[in-house]
Structure formats: structure tokens, C-alpha cells
N, C-alpha and C. Protein backbone atom coordinates (compact mmCIF):
# COMPACT_ATOMS: atom_id res chain seq x y z
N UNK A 1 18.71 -92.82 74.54
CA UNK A 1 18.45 -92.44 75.91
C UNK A 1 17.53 -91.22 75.99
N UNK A 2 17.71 -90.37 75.27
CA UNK A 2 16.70 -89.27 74.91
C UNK A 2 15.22 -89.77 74.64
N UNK A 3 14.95 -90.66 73.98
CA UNK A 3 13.80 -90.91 73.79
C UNK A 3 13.27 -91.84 74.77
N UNK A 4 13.93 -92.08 75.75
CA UNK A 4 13.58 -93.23 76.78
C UNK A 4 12.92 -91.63 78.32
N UNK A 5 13.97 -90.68 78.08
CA UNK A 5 13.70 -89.60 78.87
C UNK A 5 12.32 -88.96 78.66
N UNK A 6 11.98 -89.02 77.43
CA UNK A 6 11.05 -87.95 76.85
C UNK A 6 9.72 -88.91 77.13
N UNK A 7 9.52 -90.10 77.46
CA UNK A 7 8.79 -90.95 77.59
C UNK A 7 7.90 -91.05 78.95
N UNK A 8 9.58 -91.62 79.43
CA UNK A 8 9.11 -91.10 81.34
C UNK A 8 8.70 -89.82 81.68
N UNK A 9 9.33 -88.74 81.16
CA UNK A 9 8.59 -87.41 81.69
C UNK A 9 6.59 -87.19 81.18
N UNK A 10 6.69 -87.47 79.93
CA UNK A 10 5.34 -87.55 78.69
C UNK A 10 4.30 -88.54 80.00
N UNK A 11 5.09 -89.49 80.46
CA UNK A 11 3.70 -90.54 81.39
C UNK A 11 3.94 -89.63 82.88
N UNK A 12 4.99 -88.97 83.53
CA UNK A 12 4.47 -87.90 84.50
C UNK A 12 3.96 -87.33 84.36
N UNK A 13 3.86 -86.40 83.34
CA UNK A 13 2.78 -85.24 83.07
C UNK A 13 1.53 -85.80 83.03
N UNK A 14 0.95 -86.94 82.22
CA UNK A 14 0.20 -87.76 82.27
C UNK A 14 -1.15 -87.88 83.53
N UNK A 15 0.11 -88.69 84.70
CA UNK A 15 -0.56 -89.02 85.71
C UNK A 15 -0.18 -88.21 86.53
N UNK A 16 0.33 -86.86 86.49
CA UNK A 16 -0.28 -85.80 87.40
C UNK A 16 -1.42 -85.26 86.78
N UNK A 17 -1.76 -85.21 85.83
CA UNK A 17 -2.90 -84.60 85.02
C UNK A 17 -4.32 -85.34 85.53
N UNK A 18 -3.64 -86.84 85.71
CA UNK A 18 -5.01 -87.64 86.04
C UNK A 18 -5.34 -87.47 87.77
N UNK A 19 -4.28 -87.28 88.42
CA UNK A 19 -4.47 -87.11 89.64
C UNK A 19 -4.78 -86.10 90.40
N UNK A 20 -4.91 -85.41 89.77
CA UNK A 20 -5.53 -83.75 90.07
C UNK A 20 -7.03 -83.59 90.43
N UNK A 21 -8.19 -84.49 89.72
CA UNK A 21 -8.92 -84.57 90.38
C UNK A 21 -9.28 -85.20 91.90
N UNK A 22 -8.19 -86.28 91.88
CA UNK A 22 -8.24 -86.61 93.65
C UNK A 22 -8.14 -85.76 94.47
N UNK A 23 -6.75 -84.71 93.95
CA UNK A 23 -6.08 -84.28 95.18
C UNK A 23 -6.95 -83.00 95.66
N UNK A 24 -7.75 -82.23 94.51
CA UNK A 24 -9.13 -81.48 94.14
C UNK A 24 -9.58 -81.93 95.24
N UNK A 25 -10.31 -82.61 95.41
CA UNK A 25 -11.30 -83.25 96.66
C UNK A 25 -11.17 -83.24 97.87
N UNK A 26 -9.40 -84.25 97.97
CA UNK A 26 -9.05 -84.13 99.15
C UNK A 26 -8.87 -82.43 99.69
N UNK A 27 -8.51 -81.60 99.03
CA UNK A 27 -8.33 -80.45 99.34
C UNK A 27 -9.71 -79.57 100.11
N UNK A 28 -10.50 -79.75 98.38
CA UNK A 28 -11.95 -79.27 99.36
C UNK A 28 -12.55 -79.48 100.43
N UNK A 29 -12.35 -80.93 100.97
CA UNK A 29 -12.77 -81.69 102.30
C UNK A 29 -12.04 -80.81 103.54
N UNK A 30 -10.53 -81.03 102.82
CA UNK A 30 -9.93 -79.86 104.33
C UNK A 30 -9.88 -78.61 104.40
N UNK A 31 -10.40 -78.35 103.14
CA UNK A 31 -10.09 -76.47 103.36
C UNK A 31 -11.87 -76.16 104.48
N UNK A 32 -12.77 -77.28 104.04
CA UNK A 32 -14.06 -77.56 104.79
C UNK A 32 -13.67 -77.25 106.28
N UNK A 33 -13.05 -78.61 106.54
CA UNK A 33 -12.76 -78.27 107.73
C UNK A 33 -11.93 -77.54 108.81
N UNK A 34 -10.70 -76.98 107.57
CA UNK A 34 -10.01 -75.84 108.09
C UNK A 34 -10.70 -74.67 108.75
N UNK A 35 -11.83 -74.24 107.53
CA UNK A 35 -12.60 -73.11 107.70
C UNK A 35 -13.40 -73.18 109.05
N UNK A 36 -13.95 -74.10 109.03
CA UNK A 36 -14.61 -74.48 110.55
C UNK A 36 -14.00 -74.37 111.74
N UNK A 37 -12.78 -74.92 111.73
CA UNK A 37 -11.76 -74.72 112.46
C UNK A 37 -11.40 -73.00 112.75
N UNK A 38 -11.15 -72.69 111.75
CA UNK A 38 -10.86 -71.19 111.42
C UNK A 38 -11.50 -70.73 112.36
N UNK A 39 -13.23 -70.85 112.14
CA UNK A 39 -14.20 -70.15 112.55
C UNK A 39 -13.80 -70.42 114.26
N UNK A 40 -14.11 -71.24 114.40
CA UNK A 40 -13.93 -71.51 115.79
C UNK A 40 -13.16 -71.43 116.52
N UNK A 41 -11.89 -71.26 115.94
CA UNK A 41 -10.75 -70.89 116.50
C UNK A 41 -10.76 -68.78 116.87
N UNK A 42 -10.83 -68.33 115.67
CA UNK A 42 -10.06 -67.10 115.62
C UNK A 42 -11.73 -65.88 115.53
N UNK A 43 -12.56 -66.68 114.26
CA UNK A 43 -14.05 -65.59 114.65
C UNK A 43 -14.98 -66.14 115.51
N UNK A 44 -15.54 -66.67 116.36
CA UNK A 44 -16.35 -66.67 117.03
C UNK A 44 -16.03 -66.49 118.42
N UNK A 45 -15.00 -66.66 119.12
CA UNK A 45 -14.70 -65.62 120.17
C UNK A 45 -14.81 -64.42 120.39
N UNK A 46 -13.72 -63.97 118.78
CA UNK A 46 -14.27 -62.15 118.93
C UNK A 46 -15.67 -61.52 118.75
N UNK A 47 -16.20 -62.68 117.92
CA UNK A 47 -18.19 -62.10 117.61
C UNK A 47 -18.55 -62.76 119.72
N UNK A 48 -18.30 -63.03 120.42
CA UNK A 48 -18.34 -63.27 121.58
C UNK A 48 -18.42 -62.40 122.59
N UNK A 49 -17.18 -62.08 122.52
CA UNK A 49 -16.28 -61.25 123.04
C UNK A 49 -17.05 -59.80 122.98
N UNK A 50 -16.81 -59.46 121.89
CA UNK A 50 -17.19 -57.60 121.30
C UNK A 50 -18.62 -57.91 120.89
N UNK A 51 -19.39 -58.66 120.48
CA UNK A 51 -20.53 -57.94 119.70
C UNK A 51 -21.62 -58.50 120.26
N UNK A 52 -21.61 -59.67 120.89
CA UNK A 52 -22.61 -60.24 121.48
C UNK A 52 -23.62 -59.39 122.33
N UNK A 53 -23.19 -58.67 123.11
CA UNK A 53 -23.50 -58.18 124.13
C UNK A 53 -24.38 -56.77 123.39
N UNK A 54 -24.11 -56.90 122.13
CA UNK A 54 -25.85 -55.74 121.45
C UNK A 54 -25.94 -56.44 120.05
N UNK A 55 -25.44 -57.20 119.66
CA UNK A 55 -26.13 -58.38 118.38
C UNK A 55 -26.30 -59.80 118.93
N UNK A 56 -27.40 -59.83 119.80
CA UNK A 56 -27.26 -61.43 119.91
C UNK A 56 -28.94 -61.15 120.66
N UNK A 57 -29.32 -63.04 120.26
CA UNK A 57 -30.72 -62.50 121.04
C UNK A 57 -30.41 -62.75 122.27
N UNK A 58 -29.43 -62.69 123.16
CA UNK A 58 -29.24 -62.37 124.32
C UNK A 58 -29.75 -61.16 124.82
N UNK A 59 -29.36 -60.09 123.78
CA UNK A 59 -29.13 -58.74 124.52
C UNK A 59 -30.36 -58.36 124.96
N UNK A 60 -29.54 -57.16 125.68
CA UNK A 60 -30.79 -56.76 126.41
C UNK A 60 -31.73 -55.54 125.00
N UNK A 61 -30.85 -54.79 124.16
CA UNK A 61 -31.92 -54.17 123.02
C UNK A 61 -30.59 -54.59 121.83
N UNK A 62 -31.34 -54.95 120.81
CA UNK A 62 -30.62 -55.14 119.53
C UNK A 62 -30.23 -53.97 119.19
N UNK A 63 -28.95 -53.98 118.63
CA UNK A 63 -28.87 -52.66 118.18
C UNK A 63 -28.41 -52.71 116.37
N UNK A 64 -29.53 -51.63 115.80
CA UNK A 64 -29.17 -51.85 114.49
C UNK A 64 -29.93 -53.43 113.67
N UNK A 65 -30.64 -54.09 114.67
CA UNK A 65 -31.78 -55.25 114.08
C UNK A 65 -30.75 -55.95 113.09
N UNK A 66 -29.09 -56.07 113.62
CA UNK A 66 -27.79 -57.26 113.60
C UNK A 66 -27.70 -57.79 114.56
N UNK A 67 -27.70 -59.13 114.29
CA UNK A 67 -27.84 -60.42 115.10
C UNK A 67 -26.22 -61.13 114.58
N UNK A 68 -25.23 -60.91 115.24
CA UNK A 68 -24.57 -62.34 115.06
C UNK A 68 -24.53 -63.26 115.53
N UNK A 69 -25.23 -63.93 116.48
CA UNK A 69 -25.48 -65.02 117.04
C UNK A 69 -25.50 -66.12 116.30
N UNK A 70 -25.82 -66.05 115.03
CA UNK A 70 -25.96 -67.21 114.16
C UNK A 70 -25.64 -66.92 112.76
N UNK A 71 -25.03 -67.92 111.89
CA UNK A 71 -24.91 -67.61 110.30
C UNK A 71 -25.80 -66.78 109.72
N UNK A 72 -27.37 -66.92 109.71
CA UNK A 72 -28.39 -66.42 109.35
C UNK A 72 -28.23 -64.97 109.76
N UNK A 73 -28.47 -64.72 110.79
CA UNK A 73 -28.24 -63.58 111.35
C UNK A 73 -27.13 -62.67 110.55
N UNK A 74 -25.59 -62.77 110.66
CA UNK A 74 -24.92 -62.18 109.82
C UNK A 74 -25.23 -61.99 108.46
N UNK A 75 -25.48 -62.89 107.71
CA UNK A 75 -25.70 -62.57 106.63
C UNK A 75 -26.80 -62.17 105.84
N UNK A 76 -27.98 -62.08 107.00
CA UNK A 76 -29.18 -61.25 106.36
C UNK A 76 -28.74 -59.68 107.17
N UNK A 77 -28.32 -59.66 108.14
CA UNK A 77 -28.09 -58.29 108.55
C UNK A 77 -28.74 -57.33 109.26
N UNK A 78 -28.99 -56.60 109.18
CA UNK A 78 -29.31 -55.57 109.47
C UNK A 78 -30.29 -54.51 109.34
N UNK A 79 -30.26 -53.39 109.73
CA UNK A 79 -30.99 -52.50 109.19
C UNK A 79 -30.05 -51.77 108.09
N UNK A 80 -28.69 -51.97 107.70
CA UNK A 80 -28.06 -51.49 106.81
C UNK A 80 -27.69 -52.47 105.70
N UNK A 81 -28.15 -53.57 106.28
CA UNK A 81 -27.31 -54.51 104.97
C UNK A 81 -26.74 -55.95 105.66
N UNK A 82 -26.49 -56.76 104.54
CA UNK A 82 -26.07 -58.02 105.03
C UNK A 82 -24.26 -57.57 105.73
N UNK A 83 -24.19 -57.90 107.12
CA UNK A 83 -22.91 -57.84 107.21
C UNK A 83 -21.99 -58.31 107.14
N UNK A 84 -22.07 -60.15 106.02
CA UNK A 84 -21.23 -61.11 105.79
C UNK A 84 -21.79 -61.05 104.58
N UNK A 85 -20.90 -61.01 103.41
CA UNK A 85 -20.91 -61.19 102.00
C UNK A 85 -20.00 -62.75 101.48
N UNK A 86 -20.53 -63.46 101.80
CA UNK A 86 -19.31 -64.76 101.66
C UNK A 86 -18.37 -64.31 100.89
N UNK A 87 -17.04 -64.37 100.79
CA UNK A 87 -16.32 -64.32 99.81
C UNK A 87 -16.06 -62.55 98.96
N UNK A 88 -16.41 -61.73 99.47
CA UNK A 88 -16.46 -60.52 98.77
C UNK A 88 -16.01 -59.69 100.43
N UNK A 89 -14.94 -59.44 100.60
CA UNK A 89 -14.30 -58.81 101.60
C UNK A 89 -14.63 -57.04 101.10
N UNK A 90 -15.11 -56.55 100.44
CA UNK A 90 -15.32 -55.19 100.07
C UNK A 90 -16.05 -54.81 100.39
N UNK A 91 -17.38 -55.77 99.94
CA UNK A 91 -18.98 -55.39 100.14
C UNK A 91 -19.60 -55.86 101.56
N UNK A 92 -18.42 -56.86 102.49
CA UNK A 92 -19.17 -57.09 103.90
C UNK A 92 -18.58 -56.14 104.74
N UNK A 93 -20.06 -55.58 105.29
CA UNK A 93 -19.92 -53.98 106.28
C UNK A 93 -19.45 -54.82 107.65
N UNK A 94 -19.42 -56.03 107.67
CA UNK A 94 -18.90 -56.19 109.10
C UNK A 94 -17.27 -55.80 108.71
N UNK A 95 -16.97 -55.88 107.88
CA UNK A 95 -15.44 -55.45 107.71
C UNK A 95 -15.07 -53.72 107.66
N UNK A 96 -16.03 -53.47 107.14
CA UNK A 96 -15.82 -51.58 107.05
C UNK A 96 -16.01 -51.44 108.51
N UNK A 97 -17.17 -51.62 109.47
CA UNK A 97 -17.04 -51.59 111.01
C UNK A 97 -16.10 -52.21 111.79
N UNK A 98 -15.62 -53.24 111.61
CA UNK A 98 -14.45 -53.43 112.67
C UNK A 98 -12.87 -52.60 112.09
N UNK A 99 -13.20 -52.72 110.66
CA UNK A 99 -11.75 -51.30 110.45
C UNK A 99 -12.03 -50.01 111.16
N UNK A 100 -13.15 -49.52 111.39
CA UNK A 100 -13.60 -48.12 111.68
C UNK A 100 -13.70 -47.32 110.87
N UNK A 101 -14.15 -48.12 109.60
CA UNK A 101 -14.62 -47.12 108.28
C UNK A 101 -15.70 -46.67 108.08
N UNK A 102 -16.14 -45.31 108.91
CA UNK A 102 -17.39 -45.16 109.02
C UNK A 102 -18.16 -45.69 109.72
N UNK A 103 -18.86 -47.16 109.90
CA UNK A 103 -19.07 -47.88 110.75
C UNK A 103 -17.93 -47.93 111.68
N UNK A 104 -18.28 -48.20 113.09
CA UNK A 104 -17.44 -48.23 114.22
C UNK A 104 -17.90 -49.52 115.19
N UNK A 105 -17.26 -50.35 114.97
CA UNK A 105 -17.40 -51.39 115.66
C UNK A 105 -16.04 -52.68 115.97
N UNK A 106 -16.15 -52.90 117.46
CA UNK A 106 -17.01 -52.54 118.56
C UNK A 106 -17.23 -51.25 118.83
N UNK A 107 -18.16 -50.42 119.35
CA UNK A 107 -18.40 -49.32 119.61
C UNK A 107 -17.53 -48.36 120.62
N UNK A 108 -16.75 -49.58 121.28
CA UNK A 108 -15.71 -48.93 122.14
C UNK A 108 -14.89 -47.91 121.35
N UNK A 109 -14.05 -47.09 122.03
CA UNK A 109 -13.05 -46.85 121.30
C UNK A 109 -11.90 -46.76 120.58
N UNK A 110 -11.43 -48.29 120.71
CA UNK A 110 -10.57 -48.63 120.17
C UNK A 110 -10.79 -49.78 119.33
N UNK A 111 -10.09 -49.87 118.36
CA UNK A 111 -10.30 -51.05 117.24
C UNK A 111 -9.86 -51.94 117.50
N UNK A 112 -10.69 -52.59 116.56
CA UNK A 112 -9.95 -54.45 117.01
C UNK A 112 -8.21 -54.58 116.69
N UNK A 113 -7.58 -55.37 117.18
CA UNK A 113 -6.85 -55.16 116.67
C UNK A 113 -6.43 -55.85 114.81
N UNK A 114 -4.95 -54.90 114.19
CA UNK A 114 -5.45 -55.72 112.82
C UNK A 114 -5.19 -57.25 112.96
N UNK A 115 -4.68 -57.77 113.74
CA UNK A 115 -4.59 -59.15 113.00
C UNK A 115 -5.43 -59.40 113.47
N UNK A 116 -6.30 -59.25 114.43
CA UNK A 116 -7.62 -59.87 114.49
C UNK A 116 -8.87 -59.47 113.28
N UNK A 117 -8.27 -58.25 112.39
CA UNK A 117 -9.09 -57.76 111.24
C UNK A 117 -9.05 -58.60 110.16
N UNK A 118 -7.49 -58.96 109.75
CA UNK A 118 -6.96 -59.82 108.96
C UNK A 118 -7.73 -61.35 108.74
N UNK A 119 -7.82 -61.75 110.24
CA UNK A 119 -8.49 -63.25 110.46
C UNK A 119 -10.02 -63.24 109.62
N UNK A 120 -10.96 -61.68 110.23
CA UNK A 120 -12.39 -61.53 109.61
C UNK A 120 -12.04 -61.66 108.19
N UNK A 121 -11.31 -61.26 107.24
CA UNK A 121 -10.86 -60.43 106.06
C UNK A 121 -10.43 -62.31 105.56
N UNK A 122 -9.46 -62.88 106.01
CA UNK A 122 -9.82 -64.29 105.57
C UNK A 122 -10.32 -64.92 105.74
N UNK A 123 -11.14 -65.25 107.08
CA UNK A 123 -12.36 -65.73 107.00
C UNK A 123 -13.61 -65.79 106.00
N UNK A 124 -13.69 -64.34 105.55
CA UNK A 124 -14.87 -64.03 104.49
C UNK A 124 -14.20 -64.44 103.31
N UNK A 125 -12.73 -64.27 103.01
CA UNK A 125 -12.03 -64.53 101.59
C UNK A 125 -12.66 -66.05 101.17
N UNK A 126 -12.11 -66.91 102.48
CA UNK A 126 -13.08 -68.52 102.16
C UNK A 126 -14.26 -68.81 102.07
N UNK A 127 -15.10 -67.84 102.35
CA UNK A 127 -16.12 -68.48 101.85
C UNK A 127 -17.24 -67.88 102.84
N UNK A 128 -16.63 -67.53 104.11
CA UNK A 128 -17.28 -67.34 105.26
C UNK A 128 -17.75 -68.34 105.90
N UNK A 129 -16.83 -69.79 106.08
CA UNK A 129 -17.55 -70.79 106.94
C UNK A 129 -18.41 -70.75 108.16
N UNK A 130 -19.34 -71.12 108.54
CA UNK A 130 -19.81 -70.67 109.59
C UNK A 130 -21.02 -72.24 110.23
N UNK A 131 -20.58 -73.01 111.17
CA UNK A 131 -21.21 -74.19 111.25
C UNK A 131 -22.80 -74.02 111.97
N UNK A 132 -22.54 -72.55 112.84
CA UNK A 132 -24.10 -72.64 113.26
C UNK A 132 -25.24 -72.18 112.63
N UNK A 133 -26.40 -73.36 112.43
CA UNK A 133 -27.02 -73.36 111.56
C UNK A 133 -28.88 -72.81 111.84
N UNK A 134 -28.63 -72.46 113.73
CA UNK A 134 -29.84 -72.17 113.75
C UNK A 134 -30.15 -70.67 113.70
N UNK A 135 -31.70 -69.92 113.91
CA UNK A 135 -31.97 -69.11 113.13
C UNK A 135 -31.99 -68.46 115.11
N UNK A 136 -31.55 -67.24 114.48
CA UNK A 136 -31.90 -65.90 115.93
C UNK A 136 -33.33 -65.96 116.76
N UNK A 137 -32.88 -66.36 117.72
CA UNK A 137 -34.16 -66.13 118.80
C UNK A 137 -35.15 -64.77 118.37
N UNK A 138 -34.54 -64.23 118.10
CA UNK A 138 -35.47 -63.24 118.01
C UNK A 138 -35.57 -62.25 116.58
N UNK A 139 -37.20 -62.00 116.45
CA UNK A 139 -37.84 -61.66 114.71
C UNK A 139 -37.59 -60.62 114.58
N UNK A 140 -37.33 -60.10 113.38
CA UNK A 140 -37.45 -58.60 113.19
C UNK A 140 -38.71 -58.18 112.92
N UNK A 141 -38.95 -56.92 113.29
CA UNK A 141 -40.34 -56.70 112.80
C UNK A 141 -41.43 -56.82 113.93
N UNK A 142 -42.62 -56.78 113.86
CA UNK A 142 -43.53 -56.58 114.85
C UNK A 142 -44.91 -58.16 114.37
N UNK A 143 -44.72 -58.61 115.22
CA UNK A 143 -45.77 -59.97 115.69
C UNK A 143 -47.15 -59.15 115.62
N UNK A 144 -47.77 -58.66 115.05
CA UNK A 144 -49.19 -58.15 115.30
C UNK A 144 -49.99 -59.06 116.13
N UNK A 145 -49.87 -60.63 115.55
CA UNK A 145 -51.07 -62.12 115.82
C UNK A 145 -50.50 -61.97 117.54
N UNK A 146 -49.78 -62.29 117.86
CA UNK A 146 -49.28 -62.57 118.88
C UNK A 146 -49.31 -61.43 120.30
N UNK A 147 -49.54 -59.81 119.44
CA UNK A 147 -49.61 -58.70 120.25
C UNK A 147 -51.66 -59.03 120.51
N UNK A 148 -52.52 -59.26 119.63
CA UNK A 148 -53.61 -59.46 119.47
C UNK A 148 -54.24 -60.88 120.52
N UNK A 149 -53.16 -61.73 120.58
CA UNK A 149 -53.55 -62.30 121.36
C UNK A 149 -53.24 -62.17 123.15
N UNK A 150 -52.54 -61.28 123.39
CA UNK A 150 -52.35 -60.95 124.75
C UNK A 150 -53.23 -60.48 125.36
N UNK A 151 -52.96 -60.85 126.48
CA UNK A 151 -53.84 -61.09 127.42
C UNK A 151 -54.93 -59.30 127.84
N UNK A 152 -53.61 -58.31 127.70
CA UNK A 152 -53.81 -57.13 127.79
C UNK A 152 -54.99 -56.70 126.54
């Protein structure tokens, strides 16, 4: 009976070993769309909410030449730096600014709150999903061709 035990367990180990690459996949597919979810659920309201209104090419003056309006935007950044580091919660300054580490953001005076810090802080842990894919209305830098061709 022992050796009938040691058999059946020897072919479980087996075919969990083999099935690990499925469940691999299936996982990646939803953690995909978790993150998206994520995003849309818990960060893009608050980038809405608080920051739009001086990082977006809405505004009326950029402040700091950070755009979150779009993936691109966050993660090229700024005049200080990229403020989304996929995956490196240390090195993205959008996280030192909404803690109020030095950076202060929103600029109001009060901080976000933490579990809304927490959400940024796992958000970036995954990967930093982020589904919008187009680029900021508006360039950094100065159009010379375009100042040259006015009318003035």
C-alpha cells in the first residue's frame, strides 16, 4: 500500500509541475486586466480629480512641463524626471509628491489621503498599467518652424 501511495503522490507532483505553465498564462491575462481595471478604477480619477487641472493639456499653464493626461506623459515627465517608474515605487517622484516628500502634490494643503497613496504605490508595484495610449496635446519645448510661419 505504501508503494501504491508513493506513486499517486510521484504522478501529482508530476502534473502540477506540468500545469503550471497554463495556469502562468491564465494568470498573466488577468493580472492584464486587473491592472487596467485597477487603473480605472482607483488611479485615473485621482490623476482627474487633483492634477489635471495643471498637468494636462487642458490646462490653462503646465506646470513643471508634467503632463498626466496620458501614459507618455507620466512617464517621460517632467522638468524633474520621469514621474512613473513602472514597477520601482522608490524612484517614481509621482510617489515622493503625493506623500509630501519634498515634492508636494496636489499642491493643496493637504495630502492625498494614504489609501489613496497605497493604490499609486500598487499600481506602480504592477507594472504601472496604463491603457491610454495617446501622446499629450501639447510639445515641450519651443516650435521655432511654426513661430516662423505666423502670420505676425
Amino acid at each position: 500500500m505504501d508503494g501504491d501511495f508513493l506513486v499517486h503522490r510521484a504522478t501529482l507532483i508530476v502534473l502540477a509541475v506540468l500545469a503550471l505553465p497554463h495556469f502562468a498564462a491564465v494568470s498573466a491575462a488577468e493580472s492584464d486586466l486587473n491592472g487596467t481595471e485597477f487603473f480605472e478604477r482607483k488611479i485615473r480619477p485621482v490623476l482627474a480629480a487633483h492634477c489635471y487641472k495643471c498637468h494636462s493639456a487642458e490646462a490653462d499653464k503646465s506646470m513643471g512641463g508634467l503632463f498626466v493626461d496620458t501614459r507618455a506623459g507620466l512617464r517621460e515627465g517632467g522638468e524633474t524626471g520621469p514621474a512613473v517608474i513602472p514597477g520601482d515605487v522608490a524612484k517614481s517622484l509621482l510617489i515622493k509628491a503625493i506623500r509630501h516628500n519634498g515634492l508636494k502634490m496636489p499642491s493643496e494643503s493637504t495630502k492625498l489621503p494614504d489609501a489613496v497613496i497605497a493604490d499609486f504605490e500598487a499600481w506602480i508595484k504592477m507594472g504601472a498599467p496604463d491603457p491610454r495610449d495617446g501622446k499629450s496635446a501639447i510639445k515641450k519645448g519651443i516650435d521655432y518652424e511654426a513661430g516662423r510661419k505666423h502670420w505676425a
